[in-house]
Protein backbone atom coordinates (compact mmCIF):
# COMPACT_ATOMS: atom_id res chain seq x y z
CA UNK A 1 0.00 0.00 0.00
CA UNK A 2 1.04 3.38 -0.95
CA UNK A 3 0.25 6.79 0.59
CA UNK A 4 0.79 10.36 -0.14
CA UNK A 5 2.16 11.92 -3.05
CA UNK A 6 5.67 10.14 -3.59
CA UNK A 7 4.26 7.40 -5.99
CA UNK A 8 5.66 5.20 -8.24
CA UNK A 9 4.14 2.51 -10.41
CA UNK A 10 5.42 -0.61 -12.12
CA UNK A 11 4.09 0.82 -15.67
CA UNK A 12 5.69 0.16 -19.35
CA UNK A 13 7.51 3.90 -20.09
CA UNK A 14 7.67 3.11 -23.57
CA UNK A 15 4.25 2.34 -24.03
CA UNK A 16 3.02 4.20 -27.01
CA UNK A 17 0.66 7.19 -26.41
CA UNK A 18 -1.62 7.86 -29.04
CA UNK A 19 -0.44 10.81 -31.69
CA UNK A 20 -3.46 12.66 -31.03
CA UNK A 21 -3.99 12.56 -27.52
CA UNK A 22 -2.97 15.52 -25.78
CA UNK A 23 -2.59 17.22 -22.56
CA UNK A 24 -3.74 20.43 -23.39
CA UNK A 25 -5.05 22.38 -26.47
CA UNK A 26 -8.13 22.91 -28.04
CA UNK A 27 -10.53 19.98 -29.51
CA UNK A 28 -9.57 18.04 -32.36
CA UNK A 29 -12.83 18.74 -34.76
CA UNK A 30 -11.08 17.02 -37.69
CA UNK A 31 -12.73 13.74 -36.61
CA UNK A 32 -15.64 12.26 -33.63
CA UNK A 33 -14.74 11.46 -30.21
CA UNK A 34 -15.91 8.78 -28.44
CA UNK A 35 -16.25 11.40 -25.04
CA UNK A 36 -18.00 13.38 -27.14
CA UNK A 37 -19.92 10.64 -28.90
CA UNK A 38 -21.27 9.25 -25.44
CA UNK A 39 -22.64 12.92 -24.71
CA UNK A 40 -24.27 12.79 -27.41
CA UNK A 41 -25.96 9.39 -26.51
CA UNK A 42 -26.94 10.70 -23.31
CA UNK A 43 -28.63 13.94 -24.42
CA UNK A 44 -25.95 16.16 -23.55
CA UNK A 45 -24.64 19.25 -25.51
CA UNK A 46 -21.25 18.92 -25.67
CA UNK A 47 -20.78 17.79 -28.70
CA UNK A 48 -20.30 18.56 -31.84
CA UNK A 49 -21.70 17.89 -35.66
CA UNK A 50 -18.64 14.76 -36.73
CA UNK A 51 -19.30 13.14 -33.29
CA UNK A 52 -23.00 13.45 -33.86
CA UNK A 53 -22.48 11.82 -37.63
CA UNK A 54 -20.68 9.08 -36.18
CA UNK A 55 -22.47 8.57 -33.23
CA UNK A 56 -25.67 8.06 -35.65
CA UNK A 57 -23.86 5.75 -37.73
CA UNK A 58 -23.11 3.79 -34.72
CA UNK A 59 -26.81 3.43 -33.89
CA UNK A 60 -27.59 2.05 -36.88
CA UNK A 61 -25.69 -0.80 -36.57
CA UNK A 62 -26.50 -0.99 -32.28
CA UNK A 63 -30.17 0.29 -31.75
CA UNK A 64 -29.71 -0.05 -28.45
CA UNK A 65 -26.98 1.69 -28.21
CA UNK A 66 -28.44 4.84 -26.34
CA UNK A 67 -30.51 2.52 -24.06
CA UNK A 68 -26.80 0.96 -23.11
CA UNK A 69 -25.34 4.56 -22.27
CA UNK A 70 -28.31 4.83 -20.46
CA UNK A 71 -28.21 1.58 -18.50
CA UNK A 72 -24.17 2.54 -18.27
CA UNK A 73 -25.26 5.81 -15.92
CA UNK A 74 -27.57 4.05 -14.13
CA UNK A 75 -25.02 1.49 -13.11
CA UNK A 76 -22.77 3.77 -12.31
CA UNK A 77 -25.11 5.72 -9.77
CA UNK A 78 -26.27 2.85 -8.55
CA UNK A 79 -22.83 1.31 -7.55
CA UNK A 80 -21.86 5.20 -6.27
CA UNK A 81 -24.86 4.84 -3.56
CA UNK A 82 -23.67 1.45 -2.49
CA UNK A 83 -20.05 2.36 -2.34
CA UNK A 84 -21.29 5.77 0.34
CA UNK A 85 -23.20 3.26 2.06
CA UNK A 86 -20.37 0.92 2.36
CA UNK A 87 -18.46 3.48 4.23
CA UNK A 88 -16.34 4.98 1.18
CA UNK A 89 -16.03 8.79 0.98
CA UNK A 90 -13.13 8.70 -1.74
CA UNK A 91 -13.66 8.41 -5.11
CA UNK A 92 -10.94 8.06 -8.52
CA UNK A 93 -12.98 8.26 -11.41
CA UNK A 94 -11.29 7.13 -14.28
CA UNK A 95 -11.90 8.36 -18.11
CA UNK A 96 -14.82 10.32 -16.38
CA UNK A 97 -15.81 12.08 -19.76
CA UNK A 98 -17.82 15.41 -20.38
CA UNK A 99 -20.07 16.32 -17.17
CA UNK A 100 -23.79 15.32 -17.11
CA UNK A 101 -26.54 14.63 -15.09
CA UNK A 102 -25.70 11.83 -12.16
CA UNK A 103 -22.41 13.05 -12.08
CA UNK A 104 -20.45 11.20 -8.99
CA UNK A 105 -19.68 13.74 -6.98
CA UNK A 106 -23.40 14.44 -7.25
CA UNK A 107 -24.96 11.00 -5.94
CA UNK A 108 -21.76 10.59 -3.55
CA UNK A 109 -22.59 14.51 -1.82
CA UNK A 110 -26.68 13.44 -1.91
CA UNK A 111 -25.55 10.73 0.56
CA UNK A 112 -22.41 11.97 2.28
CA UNK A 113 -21.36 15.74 1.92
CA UNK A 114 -17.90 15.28 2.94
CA UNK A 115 -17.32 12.31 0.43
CA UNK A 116 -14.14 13.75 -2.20
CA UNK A 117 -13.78 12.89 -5.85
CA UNK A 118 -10.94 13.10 -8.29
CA UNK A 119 -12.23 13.28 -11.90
CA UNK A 120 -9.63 11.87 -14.68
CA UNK A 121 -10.04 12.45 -18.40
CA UNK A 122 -8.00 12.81 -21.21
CA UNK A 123 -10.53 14.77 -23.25
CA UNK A 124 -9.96 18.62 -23.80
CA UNK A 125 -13.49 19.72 -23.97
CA UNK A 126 -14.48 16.90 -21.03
CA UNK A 127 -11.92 18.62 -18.86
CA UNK A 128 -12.57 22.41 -19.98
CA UNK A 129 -15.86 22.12 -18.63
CA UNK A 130 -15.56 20.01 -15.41
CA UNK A 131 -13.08 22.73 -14.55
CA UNK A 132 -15.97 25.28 -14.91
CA UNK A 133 -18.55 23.15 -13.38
CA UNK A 134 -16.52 22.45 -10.14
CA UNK A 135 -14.55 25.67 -10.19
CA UNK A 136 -15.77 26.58 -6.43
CA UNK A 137 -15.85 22.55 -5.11
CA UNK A 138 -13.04 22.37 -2.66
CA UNK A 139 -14.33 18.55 -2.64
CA UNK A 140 -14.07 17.73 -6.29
CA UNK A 141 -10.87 17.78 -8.76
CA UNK A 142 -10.17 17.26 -12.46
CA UNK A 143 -7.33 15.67 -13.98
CA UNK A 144 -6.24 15.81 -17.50
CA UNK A 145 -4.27 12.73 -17.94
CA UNK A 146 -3.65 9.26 -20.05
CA UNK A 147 -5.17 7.06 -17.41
CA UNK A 148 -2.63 4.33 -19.19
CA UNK A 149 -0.12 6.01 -17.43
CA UNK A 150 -1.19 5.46 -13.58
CA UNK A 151 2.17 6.69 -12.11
CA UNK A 152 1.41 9.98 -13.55
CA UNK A 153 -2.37 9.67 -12.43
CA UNK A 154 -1.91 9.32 -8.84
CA UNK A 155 0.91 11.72 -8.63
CA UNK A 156 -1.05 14.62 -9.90
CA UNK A 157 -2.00 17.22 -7.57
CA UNK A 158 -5.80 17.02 -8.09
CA UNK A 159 -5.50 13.25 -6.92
CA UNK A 160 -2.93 12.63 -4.87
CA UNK A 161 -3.77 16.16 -2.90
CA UNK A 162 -7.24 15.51 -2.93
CA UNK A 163 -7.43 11.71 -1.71
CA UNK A 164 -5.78 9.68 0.50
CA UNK A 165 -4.70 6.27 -0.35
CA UNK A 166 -3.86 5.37 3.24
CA UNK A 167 -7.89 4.95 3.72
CA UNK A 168 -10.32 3.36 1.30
CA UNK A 169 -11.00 4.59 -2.12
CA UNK A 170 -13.42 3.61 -4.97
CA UNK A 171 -11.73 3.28 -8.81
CA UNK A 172 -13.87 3.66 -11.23
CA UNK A 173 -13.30 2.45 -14.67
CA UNK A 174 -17.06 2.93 -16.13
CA UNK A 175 -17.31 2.85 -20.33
CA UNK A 176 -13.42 3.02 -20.97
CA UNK A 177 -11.96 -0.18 -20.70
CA UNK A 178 -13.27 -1.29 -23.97
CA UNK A 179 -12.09 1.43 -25.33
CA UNK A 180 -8.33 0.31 -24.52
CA UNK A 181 -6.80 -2.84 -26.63
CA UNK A 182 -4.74 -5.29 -25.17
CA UNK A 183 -1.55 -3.70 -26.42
CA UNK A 184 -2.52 -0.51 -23.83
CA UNK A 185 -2.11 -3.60 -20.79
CA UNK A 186 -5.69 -2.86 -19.43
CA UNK A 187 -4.85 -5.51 -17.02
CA UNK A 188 -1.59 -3.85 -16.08
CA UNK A 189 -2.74 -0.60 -15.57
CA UNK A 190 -5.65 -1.44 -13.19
CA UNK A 191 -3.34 -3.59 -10.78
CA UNK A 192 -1.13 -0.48 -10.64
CA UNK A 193 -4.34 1.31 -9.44
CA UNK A 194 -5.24 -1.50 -7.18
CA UNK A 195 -1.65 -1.83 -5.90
CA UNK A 196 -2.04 2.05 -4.46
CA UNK A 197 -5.30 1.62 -2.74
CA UNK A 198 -5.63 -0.18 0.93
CA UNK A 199 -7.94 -2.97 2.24
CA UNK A 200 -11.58 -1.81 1.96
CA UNK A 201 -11.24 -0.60 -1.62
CA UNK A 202 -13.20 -1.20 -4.39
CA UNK A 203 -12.94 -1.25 -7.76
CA UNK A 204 -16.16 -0.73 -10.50
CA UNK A 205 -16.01 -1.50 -13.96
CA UNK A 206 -18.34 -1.72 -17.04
CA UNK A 207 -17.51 -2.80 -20.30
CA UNK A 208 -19.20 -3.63 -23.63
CA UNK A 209 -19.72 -7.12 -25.24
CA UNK A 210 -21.29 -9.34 -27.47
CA UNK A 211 -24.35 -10.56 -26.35
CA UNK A 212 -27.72 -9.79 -28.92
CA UNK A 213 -25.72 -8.09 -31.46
CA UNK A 214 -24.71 -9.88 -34.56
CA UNK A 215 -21.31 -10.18 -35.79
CA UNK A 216 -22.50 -7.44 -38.38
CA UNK A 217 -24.16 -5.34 -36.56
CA UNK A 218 -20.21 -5.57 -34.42
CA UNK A 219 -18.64 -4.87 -38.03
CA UNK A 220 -20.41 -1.65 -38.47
CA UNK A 221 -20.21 -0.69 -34.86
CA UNK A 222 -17.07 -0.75 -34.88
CA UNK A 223 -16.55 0.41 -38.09
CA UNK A 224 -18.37 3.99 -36.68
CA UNK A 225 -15.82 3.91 -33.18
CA UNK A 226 -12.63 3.56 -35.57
CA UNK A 227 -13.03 6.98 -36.88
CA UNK A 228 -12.72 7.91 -33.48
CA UNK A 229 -8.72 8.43 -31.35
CA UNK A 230 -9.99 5.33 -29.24
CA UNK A 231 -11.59 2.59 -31.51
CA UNK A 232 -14.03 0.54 -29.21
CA UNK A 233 -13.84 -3.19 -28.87
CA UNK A 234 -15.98 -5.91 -27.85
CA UNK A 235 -14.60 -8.70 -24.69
CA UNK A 236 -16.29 -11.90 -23.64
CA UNK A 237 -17.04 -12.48 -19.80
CA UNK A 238 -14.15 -14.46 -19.84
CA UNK A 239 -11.37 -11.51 -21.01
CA UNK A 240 -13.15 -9.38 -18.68
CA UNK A 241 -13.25 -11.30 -15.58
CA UNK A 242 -9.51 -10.70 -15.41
CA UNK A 243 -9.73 -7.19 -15.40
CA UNK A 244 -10.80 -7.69 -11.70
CA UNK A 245 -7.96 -9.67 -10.34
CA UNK A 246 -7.11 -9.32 -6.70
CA UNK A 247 -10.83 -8.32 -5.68
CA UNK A 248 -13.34 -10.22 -4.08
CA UNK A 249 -16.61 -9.32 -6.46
CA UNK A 250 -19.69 -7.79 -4.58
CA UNK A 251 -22.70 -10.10 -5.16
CA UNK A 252 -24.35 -10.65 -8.01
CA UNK A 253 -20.60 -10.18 -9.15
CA UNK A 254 -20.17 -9.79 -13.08
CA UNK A 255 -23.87 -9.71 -14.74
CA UNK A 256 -25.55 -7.66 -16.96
CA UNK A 257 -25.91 -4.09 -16.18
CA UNK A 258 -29.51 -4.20 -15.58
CA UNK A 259 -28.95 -6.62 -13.59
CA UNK A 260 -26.64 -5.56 -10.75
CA UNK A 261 -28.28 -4.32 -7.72
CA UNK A 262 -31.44 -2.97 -9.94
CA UNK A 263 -33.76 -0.93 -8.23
CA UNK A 264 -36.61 -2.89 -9.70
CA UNK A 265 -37.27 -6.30 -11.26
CA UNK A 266 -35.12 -6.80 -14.99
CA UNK A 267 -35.59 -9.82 -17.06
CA UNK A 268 -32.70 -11.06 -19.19
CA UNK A 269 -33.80 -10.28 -21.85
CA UNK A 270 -34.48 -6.52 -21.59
CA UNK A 271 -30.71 -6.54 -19.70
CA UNK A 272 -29.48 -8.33 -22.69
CA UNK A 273 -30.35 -5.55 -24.72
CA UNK A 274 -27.54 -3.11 -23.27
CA UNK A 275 -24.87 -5.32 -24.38
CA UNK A 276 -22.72 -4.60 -21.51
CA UNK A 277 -21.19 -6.07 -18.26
CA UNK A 278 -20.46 -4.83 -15.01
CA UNK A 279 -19.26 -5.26 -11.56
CA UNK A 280 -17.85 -4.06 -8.55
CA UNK A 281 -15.22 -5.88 -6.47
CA UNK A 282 -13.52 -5.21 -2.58
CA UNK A 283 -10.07 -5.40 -2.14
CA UNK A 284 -9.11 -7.39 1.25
């Protein structure tokens, strides 16, 4: 376990970093981003006409593809409220895209005030305007950082000033993990994570896959995403499973997102339908 600031990480240095993703500067308009994309999915403004194109193209082939961003929020608030209720009052929120509605710090401050959140994103216009929204939230930060690079991560000021890893903190990893291939060491990077957090952690995750989709309708999905910085990809249960090594998983443990902890009644079916898995696991 690892406290304060001083932290380093086992993490590949010469792993490659994308030529267009960068630490500061204004948005790259040439092409859609998949930030900006899920926005867009979710009703929000911050987007812009070549991440709406795509992001329509992208429905075409996945219908249910707004239903699934959705479902993804959802999740994501609903694992929030049983994190605060489970004693945690430290959030990392990894890729946390362009502000919406059910925002973490949000649900976490609806159910404990003093609960602190660190927002990562690599996104220009994702960080631009957290940095307005929380401008006056002594409780909240936002990080603009490759979360592939998790030394760097928990040595920036907004995190490692902000949280403390000598108590228990929540990771979340919500809609971004399929968005990183093998090659980026998904696995790698979210033990380096774990490694810095104490007993009592938790990790969330959700990530898209196969399950009603056809391997066309994947072909032109994907087809829409590689346009993008970050092409998506799909993983079966069993390539994600791994992703959560070293935690215990919460019951129901890796299901549908519908499906975990649901405020009411889901059949399989309809949780089918969002095409994505999630779960949420303690670290002894």
């Amino acid at each position: 376990m690892l406290y304060g600031c001083a932290i380093m990480h086992p993490y590949r240095k010469d792993h490659p970093v994308r030529r267009d993703d960068r630490a500061t500067g204004d948005p790259d308009l040439a092409r859609p981003n998949s930030a900006r994309m899920y926005d867009y999915f979710l009703g929000g403004a911050q987007n812009f006409a070549v991440d709406r194109a795509a992001a329509d193209q992208a429905s075409r082939a996945f219908p249910h593809i707004q239903v699934g961003a959705r479902v993804n929020r959802s999740f994501l608030g609903r694992a929030v409220r049983y994190l605060v209720r489970h004693g945690v009052d430290q959030f990392l929120d990894l890729g946390s895209g362009i502000p919406t509605v059910g925002n973490v710090h949000e649900i976490a401050h609806r159910h404990r005030p003093t609960a602190r959140v660190a927002y990562v994103d690599y996104e220009p216009v994702a960080v631009a305007h957290a940095r307005r929204l929380l401008a006056d939230n002594s409780l909240v930060s936002i990080t603009q950082a490759d979360i592939r690079r998790p030394d760097e991560v928990l040595a920036a000021p907004g995190v490692c000033d902000l949280l403390d890893f000598g108590r228990p903190v929540a990771v979340l990893a919500t809609a971004i993990l399929h968005f990183l291939p093998d090659d980026d060491d998904p696995h790698g990077m979210l033990a380096s994570y774990r490694d810095a957090c104490g007993p009592g952690s938790y990790l969330a995750i959700s990530h898209g896959s196969q399950v009603t989709l056809t391997d066309q309708q994947i072909k032109e999905f994907l087809e829409a995403y590689a346009r993008t910085a970050t092409p998506a990809l799909f993983r079966g249960v069993e390539r994600i499973r791994p992703l959560l090594a070293g935690y215990d998983l919460v019951p129901p443990g890796l299901v549908l997102l519908p499906q975990w902890h649901p405020d009411e009644p889901v059949s399989f079916a309809a949780a089918a339908e969002s095409n994505i898995y999630g779960a949420v696991g303690l670290l002894r």
